[in-house]
Protein backbone atom coordinates (compact mmCIF):
# COMPACT_ATOMS: atom_id res chain seq x y z
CA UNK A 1 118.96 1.50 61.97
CA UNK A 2 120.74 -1.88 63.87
CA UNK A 3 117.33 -3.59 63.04
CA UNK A 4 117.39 -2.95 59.59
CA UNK A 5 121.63 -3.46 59.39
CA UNK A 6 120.91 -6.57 60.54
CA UNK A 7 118.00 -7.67 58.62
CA UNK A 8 119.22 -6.75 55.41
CA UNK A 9 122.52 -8.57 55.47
CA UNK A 10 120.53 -11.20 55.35
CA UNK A 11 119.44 -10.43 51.77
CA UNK A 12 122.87 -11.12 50.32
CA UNK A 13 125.41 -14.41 50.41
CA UNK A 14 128.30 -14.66 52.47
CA UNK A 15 130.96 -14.11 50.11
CA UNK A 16 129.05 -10.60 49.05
CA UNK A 17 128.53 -9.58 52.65
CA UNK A 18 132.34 -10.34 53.50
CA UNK A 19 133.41 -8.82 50.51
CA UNK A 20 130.94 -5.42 51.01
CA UNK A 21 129.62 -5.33 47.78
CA UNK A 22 127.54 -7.34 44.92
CA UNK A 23 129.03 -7.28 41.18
CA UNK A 24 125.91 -6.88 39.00
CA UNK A 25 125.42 -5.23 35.45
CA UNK A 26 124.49 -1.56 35.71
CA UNK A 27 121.59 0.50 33.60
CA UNK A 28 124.02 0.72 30.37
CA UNK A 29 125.22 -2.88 30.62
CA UNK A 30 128.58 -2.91 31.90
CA UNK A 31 129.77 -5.02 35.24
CA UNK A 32 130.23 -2.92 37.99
CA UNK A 33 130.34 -3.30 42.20
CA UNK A 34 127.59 -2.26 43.98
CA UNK A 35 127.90 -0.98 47.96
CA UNK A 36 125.81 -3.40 50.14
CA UNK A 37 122.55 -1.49 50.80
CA UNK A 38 122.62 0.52 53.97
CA UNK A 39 120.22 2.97 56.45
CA UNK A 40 121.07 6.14 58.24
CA UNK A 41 118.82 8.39 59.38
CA UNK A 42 119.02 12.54 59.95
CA UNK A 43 116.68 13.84 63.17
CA UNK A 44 115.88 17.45 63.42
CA UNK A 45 114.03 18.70 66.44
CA UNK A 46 111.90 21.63 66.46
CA UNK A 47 110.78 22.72 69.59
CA UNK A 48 107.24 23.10 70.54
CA UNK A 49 106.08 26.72 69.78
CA UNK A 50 108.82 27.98 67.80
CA UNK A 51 107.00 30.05 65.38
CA UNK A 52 109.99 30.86 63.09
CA UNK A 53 111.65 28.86 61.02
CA UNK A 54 112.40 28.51 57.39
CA UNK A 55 112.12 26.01 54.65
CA UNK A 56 115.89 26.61 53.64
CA UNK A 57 116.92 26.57 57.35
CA UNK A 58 115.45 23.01 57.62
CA UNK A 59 116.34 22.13 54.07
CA UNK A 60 120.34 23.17 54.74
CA UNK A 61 119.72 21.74 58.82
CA UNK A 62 119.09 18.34 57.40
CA UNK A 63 121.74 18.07 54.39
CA UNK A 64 124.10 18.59 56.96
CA UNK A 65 122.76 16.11 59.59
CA UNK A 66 122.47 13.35 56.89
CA UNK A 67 126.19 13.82 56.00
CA UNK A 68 126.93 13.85 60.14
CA UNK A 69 124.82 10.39 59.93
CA UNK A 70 126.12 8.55 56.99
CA UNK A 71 129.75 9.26 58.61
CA UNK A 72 128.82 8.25 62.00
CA UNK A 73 129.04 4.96 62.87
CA UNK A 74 125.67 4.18 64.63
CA UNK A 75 124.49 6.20 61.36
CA UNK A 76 122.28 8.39 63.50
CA UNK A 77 122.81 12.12 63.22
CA UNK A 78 120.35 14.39 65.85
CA UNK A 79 119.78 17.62 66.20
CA UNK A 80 117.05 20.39 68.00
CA UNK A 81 116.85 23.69 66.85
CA UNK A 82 117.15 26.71 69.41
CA UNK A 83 113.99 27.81 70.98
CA UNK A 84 113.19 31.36 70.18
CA UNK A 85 113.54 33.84 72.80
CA UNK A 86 110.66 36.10 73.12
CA UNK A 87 111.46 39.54 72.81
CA UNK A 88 111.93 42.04 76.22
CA UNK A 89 110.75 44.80 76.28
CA UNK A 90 112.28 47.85 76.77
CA UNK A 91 112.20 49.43 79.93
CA UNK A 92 114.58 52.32 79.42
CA UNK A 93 116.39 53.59 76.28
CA UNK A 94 119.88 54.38 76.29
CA UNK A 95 120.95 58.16 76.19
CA UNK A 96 120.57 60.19 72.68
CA UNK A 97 119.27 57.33 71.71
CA UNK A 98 115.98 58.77 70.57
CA UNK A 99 115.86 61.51 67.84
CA UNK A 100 113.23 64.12 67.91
C-alpha cells in the first residue's frame, strides 16, 4: 500500500498532486474533478481447519473490513475469523432433562 502511494503520485504533476485531484472530462462530456487514484486493501484470516464458514459471512466480513481500510490511514484493515470450537461431549445430562 506505501509502495504503491508512493509510486503512483508519481503519475500526476505537482499542481494535481498538491491540489488532490485531476480536472478531466467525464463519460457524458462535462468537466469534473477526479480523486487522485489510491490503494487500500481488506485482509480476512481464516484459520487453518475451520470447516465452517459461509459465503455471506465472508462476503459481509470483507465489506466491512474494506470500509475499516479505506478510513484508516495506513489503509490496511485485518481481520481472523474465530476458530471453531469442537464440540464436548456430554458427560452427564442435567436433571429431567431427558423425556421418556
Amino acid at each position: 500500500v506505501d509502495k504503491f502511494s508512493h509510486d503512483v503520485a508519481s503519475l500526476y504533476e505537482a499542481r494535481d498532486r498538491d491540489r488532490g485531484y485531476i480536472e478531466a472530462v467525464d463519460r457524458e462530456g462535462r468537466q469534473k474533478r477526479f480523486s487522485l487514484l489510491s490503494v487500500s486493501a481488506a485482509v480476512l484470516e481464516i484459520p487453518a481447519g475451520r470447516k465452517t464458514v459461509t459465503l455471506e459471512e465472508i462476503g459481509v466480513t470483507i465489506a466491512e473490513l474494506k470500509k475499516r481500510a479505506k478510513g484508516s490511514e495506513k489503509k490496511i484493515a485485518y481481520h481472523v475469523l474465530e476458530p471453531e470450537t469442537p464440540c464436548q461431549p456430554v458427560t452427564r445430562f442435567p436433571e429431567g432433562s431427558l423425556s421418556r
